[in-house]
Structures are given as structure tokens and as C-alpha cells.
Protein backbone atom coordinates (compact mmCIF):
# COMPACT_ATOMS: atom_id res chain seq x y z
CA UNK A 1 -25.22 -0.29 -9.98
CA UNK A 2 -22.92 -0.90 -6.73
CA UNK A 3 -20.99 -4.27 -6.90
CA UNK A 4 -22.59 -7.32 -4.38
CA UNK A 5 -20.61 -7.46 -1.31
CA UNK A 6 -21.39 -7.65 2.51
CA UNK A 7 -20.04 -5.86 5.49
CA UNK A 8 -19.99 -8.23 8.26
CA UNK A 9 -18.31 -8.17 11.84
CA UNK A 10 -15.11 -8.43 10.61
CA UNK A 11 -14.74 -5.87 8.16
CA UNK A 12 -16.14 -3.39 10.33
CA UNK A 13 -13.20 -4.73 12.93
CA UNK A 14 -10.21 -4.86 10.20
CA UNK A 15 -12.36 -1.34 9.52
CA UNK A 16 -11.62 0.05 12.90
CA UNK A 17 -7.87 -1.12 13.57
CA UNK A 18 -6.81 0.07 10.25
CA UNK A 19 -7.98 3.31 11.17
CA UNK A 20 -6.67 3.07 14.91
CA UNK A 21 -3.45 2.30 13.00
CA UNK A 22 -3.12 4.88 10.28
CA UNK A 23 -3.69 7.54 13.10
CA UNK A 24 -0.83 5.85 14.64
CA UNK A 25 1.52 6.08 12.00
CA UNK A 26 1.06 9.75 11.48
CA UNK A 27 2.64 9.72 8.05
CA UNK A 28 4.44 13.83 8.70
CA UNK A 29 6.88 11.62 10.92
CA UNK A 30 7.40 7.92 9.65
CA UNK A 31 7.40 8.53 6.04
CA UNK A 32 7.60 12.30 4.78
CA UNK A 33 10.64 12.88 7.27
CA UNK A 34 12.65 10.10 5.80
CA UNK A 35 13.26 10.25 2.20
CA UNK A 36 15.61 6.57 2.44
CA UNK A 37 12.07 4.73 3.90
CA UNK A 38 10.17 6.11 1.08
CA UNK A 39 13.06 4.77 -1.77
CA UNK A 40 12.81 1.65 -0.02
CA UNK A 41 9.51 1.39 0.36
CA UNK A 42 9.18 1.74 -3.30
CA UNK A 43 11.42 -0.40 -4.12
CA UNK A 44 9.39 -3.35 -1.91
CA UNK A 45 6.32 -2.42 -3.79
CA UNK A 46 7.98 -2.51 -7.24
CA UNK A 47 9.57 -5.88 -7.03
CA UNK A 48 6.79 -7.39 -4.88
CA UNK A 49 3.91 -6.39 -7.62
CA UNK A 50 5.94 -7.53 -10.59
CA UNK A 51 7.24 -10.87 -8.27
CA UNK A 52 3.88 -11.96 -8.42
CA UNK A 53 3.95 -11.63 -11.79
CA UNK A 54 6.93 -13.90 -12.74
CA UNK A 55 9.36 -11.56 -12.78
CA UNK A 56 12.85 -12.45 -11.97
CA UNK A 57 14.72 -9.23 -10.91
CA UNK A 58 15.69 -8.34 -7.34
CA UNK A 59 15.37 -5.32 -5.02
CA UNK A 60 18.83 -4.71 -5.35
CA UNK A 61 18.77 -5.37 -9.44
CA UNK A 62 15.58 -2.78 -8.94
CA UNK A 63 17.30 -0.17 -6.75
CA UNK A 64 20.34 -0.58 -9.43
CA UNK A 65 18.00 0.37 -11.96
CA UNK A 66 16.53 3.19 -9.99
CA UNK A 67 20.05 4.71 -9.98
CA UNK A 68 20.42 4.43 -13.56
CA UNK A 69 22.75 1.41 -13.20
CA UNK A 70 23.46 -0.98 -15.48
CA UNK A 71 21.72 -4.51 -14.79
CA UNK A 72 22.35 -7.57 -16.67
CA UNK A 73 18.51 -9.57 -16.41
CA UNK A 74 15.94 -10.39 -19.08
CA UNK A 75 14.90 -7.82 -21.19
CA UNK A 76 11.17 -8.19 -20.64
CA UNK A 77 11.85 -8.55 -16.75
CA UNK A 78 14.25 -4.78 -16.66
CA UNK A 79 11.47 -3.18 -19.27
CA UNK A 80 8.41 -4.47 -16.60
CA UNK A 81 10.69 -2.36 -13.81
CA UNK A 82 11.43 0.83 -15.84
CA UNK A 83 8.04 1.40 -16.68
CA UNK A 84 7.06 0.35 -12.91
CA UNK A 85 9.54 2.93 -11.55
CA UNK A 86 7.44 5.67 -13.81
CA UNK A 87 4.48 4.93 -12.93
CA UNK A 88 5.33 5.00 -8.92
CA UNK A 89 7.25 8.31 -9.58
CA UNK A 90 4.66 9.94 -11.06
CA UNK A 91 1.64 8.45 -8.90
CA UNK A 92 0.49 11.53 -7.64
CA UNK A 93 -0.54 12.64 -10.76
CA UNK A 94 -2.80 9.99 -11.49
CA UNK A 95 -7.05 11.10 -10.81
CA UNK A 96 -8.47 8.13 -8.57
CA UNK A 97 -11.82 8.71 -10.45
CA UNK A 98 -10.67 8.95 -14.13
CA UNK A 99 -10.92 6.52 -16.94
CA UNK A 100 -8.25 8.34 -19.04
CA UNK A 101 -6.02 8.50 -15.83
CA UNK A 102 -6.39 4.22 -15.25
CA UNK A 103 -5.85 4.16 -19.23
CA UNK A 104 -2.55 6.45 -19.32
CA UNK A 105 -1.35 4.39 -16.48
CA UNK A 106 -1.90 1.13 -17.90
CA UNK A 107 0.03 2.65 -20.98
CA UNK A 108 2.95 3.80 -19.41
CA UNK A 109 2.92 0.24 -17.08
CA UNK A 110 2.66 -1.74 -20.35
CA UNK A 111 4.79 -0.25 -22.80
CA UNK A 112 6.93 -2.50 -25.12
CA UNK A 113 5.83 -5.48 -23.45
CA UNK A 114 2.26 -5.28 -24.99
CA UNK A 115 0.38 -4.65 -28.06
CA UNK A 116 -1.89 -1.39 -27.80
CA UNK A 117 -1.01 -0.56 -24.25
CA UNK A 118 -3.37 1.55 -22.55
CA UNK A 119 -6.75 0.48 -24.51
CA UNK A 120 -9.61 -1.98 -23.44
CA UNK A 121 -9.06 -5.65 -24.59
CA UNK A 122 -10.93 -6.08 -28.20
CA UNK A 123 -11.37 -9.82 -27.70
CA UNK A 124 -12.39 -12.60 -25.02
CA UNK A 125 -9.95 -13.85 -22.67
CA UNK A 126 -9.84 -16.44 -19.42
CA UNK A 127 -7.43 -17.21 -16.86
CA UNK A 128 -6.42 -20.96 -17.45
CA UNK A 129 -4.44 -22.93 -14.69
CA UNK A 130 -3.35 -26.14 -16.19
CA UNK A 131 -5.92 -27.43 -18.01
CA UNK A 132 -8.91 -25.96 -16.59
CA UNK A 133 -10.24 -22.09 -17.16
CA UNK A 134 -10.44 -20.72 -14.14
CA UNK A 135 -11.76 -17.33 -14.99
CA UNK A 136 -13.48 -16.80 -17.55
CA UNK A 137 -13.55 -12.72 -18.00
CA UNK A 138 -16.77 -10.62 -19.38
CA UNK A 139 -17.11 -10.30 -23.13
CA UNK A 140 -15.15 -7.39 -24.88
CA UNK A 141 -17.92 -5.31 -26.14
CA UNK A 142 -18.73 -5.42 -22.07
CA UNK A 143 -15.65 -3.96 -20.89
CA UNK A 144 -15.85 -0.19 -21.68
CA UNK A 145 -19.60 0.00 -20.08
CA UNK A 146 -18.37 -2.17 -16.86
CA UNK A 147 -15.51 0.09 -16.11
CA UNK A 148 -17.80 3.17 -16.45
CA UNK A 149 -20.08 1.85 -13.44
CA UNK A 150 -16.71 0.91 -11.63
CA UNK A 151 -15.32 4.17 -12.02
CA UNK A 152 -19.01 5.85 -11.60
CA UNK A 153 -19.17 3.81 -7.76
CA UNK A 154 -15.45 5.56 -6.83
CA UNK A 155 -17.12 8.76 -7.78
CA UNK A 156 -20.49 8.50 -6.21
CA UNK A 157 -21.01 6.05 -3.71
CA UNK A 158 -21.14 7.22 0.07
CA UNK A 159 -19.01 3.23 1.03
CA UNK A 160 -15.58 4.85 2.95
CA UNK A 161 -12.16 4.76 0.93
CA UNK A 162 -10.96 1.36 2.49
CA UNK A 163 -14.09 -0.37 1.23
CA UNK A 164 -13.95 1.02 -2.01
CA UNK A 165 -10.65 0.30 -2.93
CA UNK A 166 -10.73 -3.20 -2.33
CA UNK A 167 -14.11 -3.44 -4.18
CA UNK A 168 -12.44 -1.48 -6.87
CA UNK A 169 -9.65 -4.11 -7.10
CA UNK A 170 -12.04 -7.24 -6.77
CA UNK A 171 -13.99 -6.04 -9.53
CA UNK A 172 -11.38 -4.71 -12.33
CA UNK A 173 -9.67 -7.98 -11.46
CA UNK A 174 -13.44 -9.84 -12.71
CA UNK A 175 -13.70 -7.37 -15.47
CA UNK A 176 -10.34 -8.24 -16.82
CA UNK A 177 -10.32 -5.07 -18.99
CA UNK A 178 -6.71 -5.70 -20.72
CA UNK A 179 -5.20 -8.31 -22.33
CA UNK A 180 -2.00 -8.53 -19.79
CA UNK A 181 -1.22 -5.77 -16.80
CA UNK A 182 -4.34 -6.39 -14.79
CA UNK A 183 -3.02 -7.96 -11.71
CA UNK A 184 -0.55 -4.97 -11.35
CA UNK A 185 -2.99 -2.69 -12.24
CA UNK A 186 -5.52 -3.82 -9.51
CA UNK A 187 -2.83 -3.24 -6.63
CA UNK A 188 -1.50 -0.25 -8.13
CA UNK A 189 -5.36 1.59 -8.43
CA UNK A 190 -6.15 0.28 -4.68
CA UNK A 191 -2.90 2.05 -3.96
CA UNK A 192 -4.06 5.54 -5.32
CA UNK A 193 -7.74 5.14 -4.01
CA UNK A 194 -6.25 4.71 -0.52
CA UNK A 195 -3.83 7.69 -1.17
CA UNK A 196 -6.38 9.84 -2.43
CA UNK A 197 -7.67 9.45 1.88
CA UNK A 198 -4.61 8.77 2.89
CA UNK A 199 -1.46 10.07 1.93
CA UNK A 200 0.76 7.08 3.98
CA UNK A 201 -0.08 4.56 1.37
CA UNK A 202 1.89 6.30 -1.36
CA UNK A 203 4.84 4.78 0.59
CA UNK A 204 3.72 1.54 1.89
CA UNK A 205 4.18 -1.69 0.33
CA UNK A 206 1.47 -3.90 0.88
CA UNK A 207 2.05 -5.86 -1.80
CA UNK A 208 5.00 -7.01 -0.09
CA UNK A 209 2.09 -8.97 1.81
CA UNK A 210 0.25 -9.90 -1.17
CA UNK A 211 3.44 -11.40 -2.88
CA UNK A 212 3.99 -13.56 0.77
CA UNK A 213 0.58 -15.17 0.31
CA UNK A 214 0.49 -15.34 -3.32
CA UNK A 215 -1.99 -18.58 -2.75
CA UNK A 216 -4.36 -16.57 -0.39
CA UNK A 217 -4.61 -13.75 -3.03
CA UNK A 218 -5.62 -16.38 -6.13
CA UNK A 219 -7.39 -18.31 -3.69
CA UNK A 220 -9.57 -15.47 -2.51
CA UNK A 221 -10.12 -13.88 -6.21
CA UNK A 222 -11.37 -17.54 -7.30
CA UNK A 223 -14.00 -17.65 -4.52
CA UNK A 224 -15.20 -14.42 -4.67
CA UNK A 225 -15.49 -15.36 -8.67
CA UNK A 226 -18.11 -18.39 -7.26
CA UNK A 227 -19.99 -16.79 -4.80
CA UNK A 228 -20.80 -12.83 -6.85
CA UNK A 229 -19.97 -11.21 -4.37
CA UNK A 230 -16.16 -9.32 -3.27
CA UNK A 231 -17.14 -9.89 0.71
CA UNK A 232 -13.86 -12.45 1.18
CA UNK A 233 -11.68 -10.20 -0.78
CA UNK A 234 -12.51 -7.33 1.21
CA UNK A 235 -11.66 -9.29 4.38
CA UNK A 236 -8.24 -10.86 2.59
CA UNK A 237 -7.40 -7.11 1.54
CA UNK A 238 -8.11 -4.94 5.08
CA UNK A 239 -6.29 -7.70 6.53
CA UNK A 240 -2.74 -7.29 4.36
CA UNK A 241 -3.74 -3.58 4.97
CA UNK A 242 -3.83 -3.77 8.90
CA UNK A 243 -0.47 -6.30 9.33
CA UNK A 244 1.32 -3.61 6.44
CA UNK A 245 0.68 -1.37 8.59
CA UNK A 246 1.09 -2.96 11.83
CA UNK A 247 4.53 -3.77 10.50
CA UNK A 248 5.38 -0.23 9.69
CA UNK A 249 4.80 0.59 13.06
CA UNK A 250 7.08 -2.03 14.46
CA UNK A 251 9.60 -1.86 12.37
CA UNK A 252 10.17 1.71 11.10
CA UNK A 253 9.48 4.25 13.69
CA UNK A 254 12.08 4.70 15.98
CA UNK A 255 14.92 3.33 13.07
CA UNK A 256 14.06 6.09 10.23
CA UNK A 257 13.44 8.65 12.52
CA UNK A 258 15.80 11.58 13.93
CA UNK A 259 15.87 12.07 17.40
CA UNK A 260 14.49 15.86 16.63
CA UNK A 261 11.82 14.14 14.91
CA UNK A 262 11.10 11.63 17.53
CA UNK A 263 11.10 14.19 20.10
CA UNK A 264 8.59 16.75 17.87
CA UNK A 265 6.36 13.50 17.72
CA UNK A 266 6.00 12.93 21.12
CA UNK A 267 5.34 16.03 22.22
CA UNK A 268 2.73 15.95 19.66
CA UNK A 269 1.11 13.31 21.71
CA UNK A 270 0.25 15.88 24.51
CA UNK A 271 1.02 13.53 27.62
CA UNK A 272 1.69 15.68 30.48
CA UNK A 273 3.21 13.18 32.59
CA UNK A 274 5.42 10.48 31.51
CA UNK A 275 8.03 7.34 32.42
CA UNK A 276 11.31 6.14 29.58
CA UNK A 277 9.24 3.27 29.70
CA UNK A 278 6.30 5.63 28.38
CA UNK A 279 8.44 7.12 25.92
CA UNK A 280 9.60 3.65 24.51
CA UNK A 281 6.34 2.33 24.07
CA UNK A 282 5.82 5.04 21.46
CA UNK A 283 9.19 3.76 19.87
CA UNK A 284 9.33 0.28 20.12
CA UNK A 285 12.44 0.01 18.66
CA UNK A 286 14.71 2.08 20.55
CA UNK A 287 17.24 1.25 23.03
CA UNK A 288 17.09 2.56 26.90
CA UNK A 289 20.64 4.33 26.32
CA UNK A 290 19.09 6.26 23.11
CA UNK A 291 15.44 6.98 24.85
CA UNK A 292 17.59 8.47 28.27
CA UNK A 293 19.64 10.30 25.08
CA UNK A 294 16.25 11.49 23.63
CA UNK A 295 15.00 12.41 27.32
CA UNK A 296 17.97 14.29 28.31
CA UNK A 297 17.66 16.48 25.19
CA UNK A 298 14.27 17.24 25.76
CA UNK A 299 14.84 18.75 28.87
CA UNK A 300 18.13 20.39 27.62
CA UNK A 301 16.05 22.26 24.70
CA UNK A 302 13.19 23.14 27.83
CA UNK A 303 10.54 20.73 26.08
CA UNK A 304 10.73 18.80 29.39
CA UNK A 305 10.89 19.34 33.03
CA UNK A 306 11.80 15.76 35.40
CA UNK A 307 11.31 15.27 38.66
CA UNK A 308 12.48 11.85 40.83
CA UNK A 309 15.53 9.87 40.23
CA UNK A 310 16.62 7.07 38.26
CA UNK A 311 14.14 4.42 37.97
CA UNK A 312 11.57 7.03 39.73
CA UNK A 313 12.29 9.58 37.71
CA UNK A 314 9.19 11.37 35.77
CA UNK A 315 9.14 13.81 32.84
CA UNK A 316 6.74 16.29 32.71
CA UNK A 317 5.82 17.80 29.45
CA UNK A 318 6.02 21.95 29.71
């Protein structure tokens, strides 16, 4: 049975400038080509999932750990990032549309910080904020036949990736299917639905976003909890999605890239004709000086003939 949502005008908008934005990334250049972005991009993921959880430890505690440093921090808290730094090292292994696959990562998530990590809750629970329940999660004997059709509309429903994976996350977060993890374990399944489209999300921290508007996040969960339906979350979700990304683009493309990079990218871009000022609007970041740097070396390595001078001065893709 597919879960009750809507697609309304602006889904299908967050829909289209996610996409316009995820071509504009193109992940070969802004991610694969710099392996520091990715270890700091994982590092913002880690900390900003587990933030949101109470933890306590910082990126730099995290990257310490990552190095096989020694960090002095609560137990519990260190534990929560060691078996976070597994999990997002060995994401790529993990089948979008397998129960076992969700289970073993839940396991290796949870380990030594729960009892029976990596198996469906055996008993009721709710989410309680102060003294009223706030959610109050599907029976036990429920859970194992609930995930099925969740898992069952990843494998067979025709609704695009982005969709899906926020439906996917609305829904395990109603479920509730374990007794502790399932906040983590929402983000970190949206994560490997979107990879399994779109390779760039492997490295990109939207739950930096989520952890910045913690209140939006609850907030959003708790109405979607009133009304049946995952419509808001969807809209809450593509939107963290589109400003991750939009962020990415401002921030990260001209810094983490080389210059032989940043010159292969352009001329990936196929514009015959072209201004500095062209060229910099593809890399927002970059300094005149470095763009004339870039400009000269194209046409030093023949990837570009000019013509003009100075400010009139046009490059002409050979």
C-alpha cells in the first residue's frame, strides 16, 4: 500500500531546482576530485546526525577520532561516533531495498549502546516531551509487516528517488521500528536512497541543515503525525536538500578544486565563446588574479584561443 502524501506546486518546484542543482554540481569535479571535501564532509554529517541526538563531541573531537586519536569525552558520546564512522565508511555497501541491509546497519550504528542492536523493537514505545506523549509509535507485533510495505514501495513504486526517500524517512520515523537509533537511522537511509540515484549525496551533509533547524525537523514530523499524510515533510526535506546543495555550490567549487580540474570542468561546459567574467560565474569563489591565472593556462596548454584586449578580451574555446 503506498504511504498518503500529496505532490503539490511546491514539491514539484523544490523537485525541479534540486535537479537543476545536482546537474550543477557534477559530483566527478566537486567531490570525487577532492578527497579533503569528502573527509570533511563526513565529518559534518557525523557530528550533525549524532548533535541532534544529544551528543556532546565536536568535529574536531570527531576528526581526532577518525585518525585514531585519543579523545577524552563520554564514553557513550565517543562509542555513538566509532560506530557512526563505520557505518559512513562502509555506506556503499549497504542495498537501498534490503531489510537485512537497514537491520545490519542499525547493528553496527547501535552497538554497545543498546540492547539487541539490529532487531525490531519487541515492545510499545512513544516519544514523550515533558509530560505529554507526543508520538505514540505502532504496536510491536506491527513493526516487521510495516517495514515490509516500506521497503516493498522503495522496490516497486514508479514515485522518483527524491520523493521516495523522504517518504521513506517520514514513515520509518512513524513506524518507530527500534527501541533507540531511529532518528539517525531515518537520515542515514534517505542518505543511501538518494545515493543509490545519485552518487553526490554520499558526500553531502545535509544533516548539517537538519541539526540548524532542529525545531523545524520535530515540528514537521509532529504535523505530519496529525494530518496522515508525509506532504509537509517532503516539502521540509527537498528544501534542506536544495539549500545543501545550493551551499555546496557556493562554497566548495572553486576552493577544493585544482586549477587542472577547474579548467577540465569548464571545458566540459562546451561554451564556445566566453568573458573572465563568464568563467567566474562558473566559480563563484575565485579571485580575478586566479581566473586570468586559470585563463592564461588554458591558452598555454591550446584549450583556448583569445582574441581582444584587457577588459575586451574574449576566449574562444578550440
Amino acid at each position: 500500500m503506498k504511504p498518503p502524501y500529496e505532490i503539490n506546486t511546491k514539491i514539484l518546484g523544490l523537485i525541479t531546482s534540486v535537479s537543476e542543482k545536482i546537474g550543477e554540481v557534477n559530483a566527478s569535479f566537486l567531490i570525487k576530485s577532492s578527497p579533503s571535501l569528502r573527509k570533511q564532509n563526513q565529518i559534518k554529517t557525523i557530528h550533525s546526525s549524532l548533535q541532534i541526538e544529544g551528543n556532546t563531541l565536536t568535529e574536531q573531537q570527531i576528526t581526532a577520532i577518525l585518525e585514531n586519536k585519543r579523545v577524552i569525552g563520554p564514553s557513550k558520546d565517543i562509542k555513538e561516533v566509532q560506530n557512526a564512522i563505520k557505518v559512513y565508511e562502509s555506506i556503499i555497501d549497504y542495498k537501498v531495498d534490503s531489510i537485512n541491509s537497514f537491520l545490519k546497519a542499525h547493528k553496527t550504528l547501535m552497538e554497545g549502546l543498546i540492547d539487541n542492536p539490529g532487531a525490531f523493537r519487541k515492545e510499545g514505545v512513544g516519544i514523550v516531551k515533558g509530560s505529554k506523549i507526543e508520538h505514540l509509535a505502532p504496536p510491536s507485533e506491527n513493526v516487521q509487516y510495516l517495514m515490509k510495505d516500506l521497503f516493498d514501495y522503495l522496490k516497486n513504486d514508479e514515485e522518483i528517488t527524491l520523493i521516495k526517500s523522504c517518504v521513506f524517512h517520514y514513515e520509518m520515523e512513524f513506524i518507530h521500528p527500534f527501541t533507540d537509533g531511529n532518528g539517525r537511522m531515518g537520515r542515514l537511509w534517505q542518505t543511501i536512497i538518494l545515493m543509490s540515484k545519485y552518487p553526490v549525496f554520499q558526500y553531502l551533509p545535509f544533516e548539517t541543515l537538519i541539526s540548524k533547524s532542529q525545531e523545524d525537523y520535530y515540528k514537521v514530523l509532529s504535523i505530519c503525525d496529525k494530518t496522515g499524510k508525509s506532504t509537509e515533510f517532503i516539502e521540509y526535506m527537498l528544501s534542506v536538500v536544495n539549500d545543501t546543495l545550493a551551499e555546496l555550490i557556493g562554497n566548495s567549487v572553486s576552493v577544493n578544486m585544482t586549477q587542472e580540474n577547474r579548467l577540465q570542468h569548464f571545458c566540459s561546459l562546451k561554451m564556445d565563446s566566453f568573458t573572465r567574467k563568464d568563467y567566474m560565474q562558473v566559480f563563484k569563489q575565485l579571485s580575478s588574479a586566479s581566473a586570468s591565472r586559470d585563463l592564461k593556462t588554458g591558452i598555454e596548454k591550446g584549450l583556448f584561443s583569445k582574441s581582444g584586449d584587457k577588459r575586451l578580451t574574449t576566449y574562444h574555446l578550440k
